[in-house]
Protein backbone atom coordinates (compact mmCIF):
# COMPACT_ATOMS: atom_id res chain seq x y z
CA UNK A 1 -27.16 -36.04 89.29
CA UNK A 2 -25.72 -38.71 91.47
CA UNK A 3 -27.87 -39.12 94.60
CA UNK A 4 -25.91 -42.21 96.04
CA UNK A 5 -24.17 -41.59 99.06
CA UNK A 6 -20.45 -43.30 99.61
CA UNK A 7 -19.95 -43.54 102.94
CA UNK A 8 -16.35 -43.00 103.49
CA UNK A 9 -16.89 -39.82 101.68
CA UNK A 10 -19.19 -38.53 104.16
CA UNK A 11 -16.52 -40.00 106.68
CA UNK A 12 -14.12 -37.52 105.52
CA UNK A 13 -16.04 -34.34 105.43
CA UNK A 14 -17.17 -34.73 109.03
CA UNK A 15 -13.22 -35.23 109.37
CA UNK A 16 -12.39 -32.36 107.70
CA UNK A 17 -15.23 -30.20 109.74
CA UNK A 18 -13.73 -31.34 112.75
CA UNK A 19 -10.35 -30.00 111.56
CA UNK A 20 -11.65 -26.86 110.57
CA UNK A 21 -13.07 -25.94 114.06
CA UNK A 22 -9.84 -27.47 115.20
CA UNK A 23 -7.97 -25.17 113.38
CA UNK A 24 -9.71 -22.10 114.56
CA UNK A 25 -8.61 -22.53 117.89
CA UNK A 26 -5.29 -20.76 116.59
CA UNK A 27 -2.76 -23.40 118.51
CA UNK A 28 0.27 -22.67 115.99
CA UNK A 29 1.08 -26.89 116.60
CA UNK A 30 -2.21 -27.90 116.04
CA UNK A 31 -2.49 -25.73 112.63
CA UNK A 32 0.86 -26.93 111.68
CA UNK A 33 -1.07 -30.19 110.87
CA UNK A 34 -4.57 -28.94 109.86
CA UNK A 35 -3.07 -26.54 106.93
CA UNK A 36 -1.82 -29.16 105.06
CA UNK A 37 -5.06 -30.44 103.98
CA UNK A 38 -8.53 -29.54 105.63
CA UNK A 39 -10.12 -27.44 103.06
CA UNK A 40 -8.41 -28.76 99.90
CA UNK A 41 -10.20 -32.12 101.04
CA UNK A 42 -13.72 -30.56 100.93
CA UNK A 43 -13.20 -29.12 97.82
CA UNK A 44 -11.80 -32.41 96.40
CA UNK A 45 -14.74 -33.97 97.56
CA UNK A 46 -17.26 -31.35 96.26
CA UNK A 47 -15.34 -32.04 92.61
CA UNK A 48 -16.20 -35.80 92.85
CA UNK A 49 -19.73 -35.35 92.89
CA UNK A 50 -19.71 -32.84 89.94
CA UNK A 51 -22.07 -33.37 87.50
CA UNK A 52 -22.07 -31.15 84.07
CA UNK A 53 -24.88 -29.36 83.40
CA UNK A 54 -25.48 -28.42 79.43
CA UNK A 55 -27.85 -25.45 80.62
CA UNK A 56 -25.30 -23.20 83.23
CA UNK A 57 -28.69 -21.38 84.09
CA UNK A 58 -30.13 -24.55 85.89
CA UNK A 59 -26.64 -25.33 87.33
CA UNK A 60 -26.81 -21.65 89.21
CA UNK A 61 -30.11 -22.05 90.16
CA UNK A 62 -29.43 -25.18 91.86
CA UNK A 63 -25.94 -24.22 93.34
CA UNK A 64 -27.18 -20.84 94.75
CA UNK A 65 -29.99 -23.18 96.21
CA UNK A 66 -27.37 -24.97 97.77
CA UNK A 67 -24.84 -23.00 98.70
CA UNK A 68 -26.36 -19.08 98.58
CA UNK A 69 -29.30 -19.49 100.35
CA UNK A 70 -26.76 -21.33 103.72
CA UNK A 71 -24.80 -18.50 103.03
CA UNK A 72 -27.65 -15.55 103.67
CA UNK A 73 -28.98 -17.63 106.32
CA UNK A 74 -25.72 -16.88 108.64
CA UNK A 75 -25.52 -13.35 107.30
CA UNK A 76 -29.15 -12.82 108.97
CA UNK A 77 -28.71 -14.69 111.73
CA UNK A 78 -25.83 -13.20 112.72
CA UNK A 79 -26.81 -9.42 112.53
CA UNK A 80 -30.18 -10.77 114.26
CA UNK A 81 -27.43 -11.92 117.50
CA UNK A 82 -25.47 -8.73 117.60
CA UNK A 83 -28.86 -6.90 118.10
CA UNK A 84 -29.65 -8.82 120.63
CA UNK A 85 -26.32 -8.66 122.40
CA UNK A 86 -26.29 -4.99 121.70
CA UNK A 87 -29.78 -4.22 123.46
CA UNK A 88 -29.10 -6.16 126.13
CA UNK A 89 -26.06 -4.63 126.91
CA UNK A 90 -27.57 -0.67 126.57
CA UNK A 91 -25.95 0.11 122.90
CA UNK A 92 -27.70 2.95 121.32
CA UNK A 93 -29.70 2.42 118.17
CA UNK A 94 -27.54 4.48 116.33
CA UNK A 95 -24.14 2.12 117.04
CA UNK A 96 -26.30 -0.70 116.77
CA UNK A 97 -27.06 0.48 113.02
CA UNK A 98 -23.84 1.02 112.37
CA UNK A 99 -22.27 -2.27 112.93
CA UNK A 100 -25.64 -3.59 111.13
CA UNK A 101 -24.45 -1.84 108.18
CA UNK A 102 -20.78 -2.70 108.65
CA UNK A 103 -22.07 -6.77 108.83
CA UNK A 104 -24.24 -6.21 105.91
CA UNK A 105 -21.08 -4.44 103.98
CA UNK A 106 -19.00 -6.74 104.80
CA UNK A 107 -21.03 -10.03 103.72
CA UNK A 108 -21.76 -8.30 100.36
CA UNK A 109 -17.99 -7.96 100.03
CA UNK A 110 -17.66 -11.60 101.06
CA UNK A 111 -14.17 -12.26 102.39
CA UNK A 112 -13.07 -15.07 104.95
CA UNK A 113 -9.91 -13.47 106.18
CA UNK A 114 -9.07 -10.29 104.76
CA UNK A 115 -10.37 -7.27 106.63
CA UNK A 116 -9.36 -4.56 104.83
CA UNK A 117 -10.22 -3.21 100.85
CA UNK A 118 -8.37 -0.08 99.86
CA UNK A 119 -7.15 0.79 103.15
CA UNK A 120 -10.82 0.60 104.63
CA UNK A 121 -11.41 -1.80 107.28
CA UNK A 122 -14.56 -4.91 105.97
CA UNK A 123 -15.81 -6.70 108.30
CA UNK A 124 -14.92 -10.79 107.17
CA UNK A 125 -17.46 -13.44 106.81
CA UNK A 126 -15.53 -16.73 108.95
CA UNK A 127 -15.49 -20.11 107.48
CA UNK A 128 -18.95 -19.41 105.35
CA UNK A 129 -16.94 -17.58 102.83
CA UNK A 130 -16.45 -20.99 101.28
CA UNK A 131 -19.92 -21.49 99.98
CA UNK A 132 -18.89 -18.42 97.85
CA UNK A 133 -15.92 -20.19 96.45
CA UNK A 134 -17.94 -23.63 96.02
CA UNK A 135 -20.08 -21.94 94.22
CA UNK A 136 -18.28 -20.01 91.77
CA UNK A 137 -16.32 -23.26 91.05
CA UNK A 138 -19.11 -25.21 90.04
CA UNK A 139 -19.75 -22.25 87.44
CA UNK A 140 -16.34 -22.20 86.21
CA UNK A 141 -15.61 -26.40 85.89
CA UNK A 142 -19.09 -26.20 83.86
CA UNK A 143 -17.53 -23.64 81.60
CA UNK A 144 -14.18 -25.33 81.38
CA UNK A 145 -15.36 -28.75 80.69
CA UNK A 146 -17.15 -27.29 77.61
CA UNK A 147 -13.49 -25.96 76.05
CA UNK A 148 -11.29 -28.45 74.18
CA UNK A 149 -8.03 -28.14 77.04
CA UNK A 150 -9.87 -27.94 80.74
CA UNK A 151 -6.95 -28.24 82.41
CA UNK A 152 -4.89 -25.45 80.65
CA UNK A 153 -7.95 -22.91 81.72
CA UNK A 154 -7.94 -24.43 85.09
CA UNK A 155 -4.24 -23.82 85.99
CA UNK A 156 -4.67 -20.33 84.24
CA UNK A 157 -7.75 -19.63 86.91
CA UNK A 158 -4.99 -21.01 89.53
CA UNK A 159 -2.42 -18.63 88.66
CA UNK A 160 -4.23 -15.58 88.05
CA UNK A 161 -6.42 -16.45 91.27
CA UNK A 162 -3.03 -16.39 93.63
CA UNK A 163 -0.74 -14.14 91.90
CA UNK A 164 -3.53 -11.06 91.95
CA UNK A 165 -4.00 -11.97 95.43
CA UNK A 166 -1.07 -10.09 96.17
CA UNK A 167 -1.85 -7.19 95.08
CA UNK A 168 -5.72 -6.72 96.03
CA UNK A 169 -8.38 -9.34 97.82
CA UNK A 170 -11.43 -9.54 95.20
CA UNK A 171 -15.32 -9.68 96.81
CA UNK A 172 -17.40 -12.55 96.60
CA UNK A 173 -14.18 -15.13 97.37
CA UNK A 174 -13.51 -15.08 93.64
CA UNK A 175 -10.02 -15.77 93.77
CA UNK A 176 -10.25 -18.44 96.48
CA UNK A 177 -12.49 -20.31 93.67
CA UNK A 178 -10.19 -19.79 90.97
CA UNK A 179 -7.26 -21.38 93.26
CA UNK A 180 -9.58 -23.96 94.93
CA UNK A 181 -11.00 -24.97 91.23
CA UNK A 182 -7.93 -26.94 90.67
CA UNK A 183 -8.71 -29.54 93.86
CA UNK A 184 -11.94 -29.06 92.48
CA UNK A 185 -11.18 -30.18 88.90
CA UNK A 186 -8.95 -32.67 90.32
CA UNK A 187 -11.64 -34.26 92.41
CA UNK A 188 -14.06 -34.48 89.48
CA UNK A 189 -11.25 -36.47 87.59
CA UNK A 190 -10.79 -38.63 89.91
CA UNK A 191 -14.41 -39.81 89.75
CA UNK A 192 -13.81 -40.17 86.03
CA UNK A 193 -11.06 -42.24 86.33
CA UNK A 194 -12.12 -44.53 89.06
CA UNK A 195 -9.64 -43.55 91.35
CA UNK A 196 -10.64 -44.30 94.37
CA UNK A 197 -11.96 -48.35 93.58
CA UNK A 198 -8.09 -49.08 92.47
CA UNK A 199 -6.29 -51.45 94.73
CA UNK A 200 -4.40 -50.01 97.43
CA UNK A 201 -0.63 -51.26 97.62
CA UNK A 202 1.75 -50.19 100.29
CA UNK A 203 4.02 -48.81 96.96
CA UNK A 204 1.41 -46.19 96.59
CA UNK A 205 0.78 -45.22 100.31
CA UNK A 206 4.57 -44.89 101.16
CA UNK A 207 5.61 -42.07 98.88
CA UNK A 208 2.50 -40.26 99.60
CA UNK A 209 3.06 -40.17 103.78
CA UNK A 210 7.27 -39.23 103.03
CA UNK A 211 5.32 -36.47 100.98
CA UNK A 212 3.07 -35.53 103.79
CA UNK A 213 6.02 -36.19 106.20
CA UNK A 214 8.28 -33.77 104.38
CA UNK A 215 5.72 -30.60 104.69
CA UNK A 216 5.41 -31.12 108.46
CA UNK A 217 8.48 -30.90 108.82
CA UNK A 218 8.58 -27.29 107.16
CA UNK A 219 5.03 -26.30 108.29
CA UNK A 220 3.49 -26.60 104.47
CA UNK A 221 0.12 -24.66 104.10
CA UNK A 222 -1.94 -24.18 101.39
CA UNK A 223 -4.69 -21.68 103.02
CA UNK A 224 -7.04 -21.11 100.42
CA UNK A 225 -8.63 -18.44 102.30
CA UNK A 226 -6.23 -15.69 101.39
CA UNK A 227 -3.70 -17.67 99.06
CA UNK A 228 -1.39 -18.48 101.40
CA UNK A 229 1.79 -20.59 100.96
CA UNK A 230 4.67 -21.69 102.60
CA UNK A 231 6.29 -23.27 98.95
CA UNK A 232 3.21 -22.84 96.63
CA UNK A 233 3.88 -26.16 93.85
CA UNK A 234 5.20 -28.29 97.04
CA UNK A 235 2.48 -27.06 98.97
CA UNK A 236 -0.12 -27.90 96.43
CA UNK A 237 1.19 -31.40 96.15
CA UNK A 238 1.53 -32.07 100.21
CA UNK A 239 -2.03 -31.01 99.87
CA UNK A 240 -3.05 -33.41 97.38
CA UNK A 241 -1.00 -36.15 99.11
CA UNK A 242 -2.46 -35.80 102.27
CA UNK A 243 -6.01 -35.23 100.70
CA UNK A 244 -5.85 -38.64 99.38
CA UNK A 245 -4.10 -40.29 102.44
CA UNK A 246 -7.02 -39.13 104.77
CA UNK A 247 -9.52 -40.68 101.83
CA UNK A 248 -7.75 -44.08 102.39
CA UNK A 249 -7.92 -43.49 105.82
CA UNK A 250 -11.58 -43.07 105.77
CA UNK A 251 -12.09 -46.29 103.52
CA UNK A 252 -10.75 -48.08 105.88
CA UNK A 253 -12.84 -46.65 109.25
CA UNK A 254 -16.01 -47.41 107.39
CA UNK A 255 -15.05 -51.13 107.04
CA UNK A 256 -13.33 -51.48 110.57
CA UNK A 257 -14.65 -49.10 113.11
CA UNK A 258 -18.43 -48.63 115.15
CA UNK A 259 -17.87 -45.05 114.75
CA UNK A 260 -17.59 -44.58 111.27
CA UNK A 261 -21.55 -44.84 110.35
CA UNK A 262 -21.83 -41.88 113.13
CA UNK A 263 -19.15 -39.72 111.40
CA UNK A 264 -21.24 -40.96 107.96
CA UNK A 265 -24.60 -39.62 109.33
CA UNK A 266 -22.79 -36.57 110.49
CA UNK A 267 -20.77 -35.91 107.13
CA UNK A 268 -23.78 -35.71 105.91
CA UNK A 269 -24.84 -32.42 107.34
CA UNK A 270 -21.51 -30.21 106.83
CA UNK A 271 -22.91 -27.57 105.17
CA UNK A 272 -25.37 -26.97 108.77
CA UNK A 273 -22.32 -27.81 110.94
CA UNK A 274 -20.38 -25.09 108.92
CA UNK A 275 -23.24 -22.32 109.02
CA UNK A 276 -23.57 -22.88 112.67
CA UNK A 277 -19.86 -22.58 113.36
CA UNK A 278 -19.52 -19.79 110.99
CA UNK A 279 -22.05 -17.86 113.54
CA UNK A 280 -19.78 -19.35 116.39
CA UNK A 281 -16.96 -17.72 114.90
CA UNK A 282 -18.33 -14.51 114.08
CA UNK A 283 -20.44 -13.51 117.25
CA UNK A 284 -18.68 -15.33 120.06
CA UNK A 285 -15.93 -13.80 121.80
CA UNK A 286 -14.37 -17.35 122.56
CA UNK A 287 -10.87 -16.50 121.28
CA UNK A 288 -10.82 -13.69 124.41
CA UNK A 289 -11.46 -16.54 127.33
CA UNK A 290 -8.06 -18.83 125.42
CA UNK A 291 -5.97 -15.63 125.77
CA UNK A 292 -6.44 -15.26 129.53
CA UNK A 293 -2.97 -17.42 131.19
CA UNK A 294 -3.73 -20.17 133.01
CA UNK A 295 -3.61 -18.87 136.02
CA UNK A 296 -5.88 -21.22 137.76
CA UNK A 297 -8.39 -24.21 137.78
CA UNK A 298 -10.95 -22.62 136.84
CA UNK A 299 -10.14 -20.69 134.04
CA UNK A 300 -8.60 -24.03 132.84
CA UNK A 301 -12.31 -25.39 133.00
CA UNK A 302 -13.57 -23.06 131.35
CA UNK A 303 -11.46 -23.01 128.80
CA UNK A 304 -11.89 -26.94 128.53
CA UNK A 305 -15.99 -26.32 128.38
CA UNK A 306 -15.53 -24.09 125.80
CA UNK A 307 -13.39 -26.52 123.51
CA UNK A 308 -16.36 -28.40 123.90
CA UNK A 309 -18.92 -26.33 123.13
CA UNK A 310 -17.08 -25.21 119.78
CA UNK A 311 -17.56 -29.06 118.85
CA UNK A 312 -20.84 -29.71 120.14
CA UNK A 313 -22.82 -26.86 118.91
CA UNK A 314 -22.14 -27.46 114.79
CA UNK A 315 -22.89 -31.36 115.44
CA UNK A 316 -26.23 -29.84 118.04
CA UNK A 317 -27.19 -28.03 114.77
CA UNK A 318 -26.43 -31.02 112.47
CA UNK A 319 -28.88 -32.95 114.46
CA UNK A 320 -32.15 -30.71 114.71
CA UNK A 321 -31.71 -30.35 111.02
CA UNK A 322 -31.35 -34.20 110.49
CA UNK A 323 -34.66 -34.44 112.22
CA UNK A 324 -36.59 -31.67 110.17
CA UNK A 325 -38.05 -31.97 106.90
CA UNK A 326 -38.84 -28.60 106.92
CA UNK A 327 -35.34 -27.55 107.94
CA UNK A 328 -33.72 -30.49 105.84
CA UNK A 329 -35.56 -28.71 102.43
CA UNK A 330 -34.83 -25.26 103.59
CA UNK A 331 -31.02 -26.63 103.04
CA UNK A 332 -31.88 -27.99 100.07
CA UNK A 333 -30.40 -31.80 101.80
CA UNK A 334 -31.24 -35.27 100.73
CA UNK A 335 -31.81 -37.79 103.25
């Protein structure tokens, strides 16, 4: 497996962490350009550093190393908060079980954004639901790449994954793999082709930002949490436009900029900064503080501390890891 780090990629996933606790803010303007490409880019990413695995037993081993084991760690951590809160503020036992049982339901069931199954309401996971997805697409790339046409299984996986998605919201995140497998699939081919080392001429950048320019202007989104579109095909494409535009974009911070081997050290360490936001998300009631009107000075500080805090506590948690060993192999990281 490749161990080298490429800077530039690590640039970009600290980018696109930024944009994802950007995006949870819910400011519609803000979204409007954080849809079109923030977790398409990670899972581009993830594809590029794909490597197949002729035994699919070590490959799940590994990956639920990876990408399980993050995922449990918020699940327990958590329920362990909402006891807490709950004794301190005088809940029974009995409640308190209850919503136990209603966390533990709903990260067995495994869903990002849809709260309800059947008509009965599950409680979602936040932004760690895409561990789920990362992991089922390394399983289903390491299947595909064994069959003569990839790509034809891959766009099946696509279609099935969105078009069921209508009708009823799978556990596990299975059909936010099966759409996210094809910037997955895409992102391991452009490894294989080089893609990124090519020469960079203003020919190529041009179409790509009228591309990006033209789903802006019509509020494209491609959110693979519940497979969502605007314009699905012109989505996917804006997507894959902007994807690479932000990739240039990095390239070019990591040769010209102070702050790019900070963003490289942090990039690094997404996969803490997403657990601890994930907890952020699910046990802090930040989202009822942004709804109060700015009424006054202080409630405008506040909200500006929290906005800060949102940031600062996924990079906080980035950087005890980073100076762990202990913590550092519990994540299964390289330095």
């Amino acid at each position: 497996m490749n161990s080298v780090r490429i800077a530039f990629f690590d640039i970009a996933k600290f980018i696109a962490m930024m944009m994802v606790i950007l995006g949870h803010f819910g400011v519609p303007d803000i979204n409007r350009f954080v849809f079109t490409f923030h977790i398409p880019l990670f899972f581009l990413i993830s594809g590029y550093f794909f490597t197949p695995y002729e035994k699919t037993f070590s490959l799940l081993k590994i990956k639920a190393r990876q990408l399980l084991v993050p995922y449990l760690t918020v699940m327990f951590a958590v329920i362990f908060i909402y006891i807490c809160q709950n004794f301190l503020e005088g809940y029974s036992a009995k409640n308190t079980l209850i919503g136990v049982m209603d966390y533990f339901i709903g990260y067995l069931y495994g869903s990002g954004y849809i709260d309800d199954f059947l008509g009965q309401h599950i409680e979602i996971v936040g932004p760690i639901w895409f561990c789920l997805a990362l992991f089922w697409d390394f399983i289903l790339l390491n299947y595909f790449l064994k069959t003569k046409h990839p790509f034809v299984g891959i766009l099946l996986c696509f279609t099935v994954g969105y078009v069921s998605s209508f009708f009823i919201w799978l556990p596990l995140s299975i059909q936010s793999a099966l759409t996210s497998l094809l910037f997955f699939y895409l992102g391991y081919q452009s490894k294989i082709h080089d893609f990124f080392n090519k020469s960079i001429h203003v020919s190529r950048i041009l179409p790509l930002l009228c591309i990006w320019g033209v789903g802006l202007s019509y509020g494209s989104q491609f959110l693979i949490v519940q497979n969502f579109a605007v314009s699905l095909v012109s989505d996917v494409i804006v997507a894959l436009a902007a994807c690479y535009l932000v990739l240039l974009y990095c390239q070019w911070l990591e040769h010209n900029t102070k702050s790019a081997k900070i963003m490289a050290f942090l990039g690094r360490y997404t996969i803490v900064m997403l657990c601890f936001h994930s907890i952020d998300v699910n046990i802090m009631p930040w989202n009822e503080y942004f709804k109060t009107p700015n009424t006054t000075s202080t409630v405008i500080l506040i909200k500006i501390l929290i906005t800060f805090i949102k940031f600062l506590f996924p990079i906080f948690g980035a950087l005890i890891v980073a100076k762990s060993s202990i913590l550092r192999k519990f994540f299964a990281l390289k330095n």
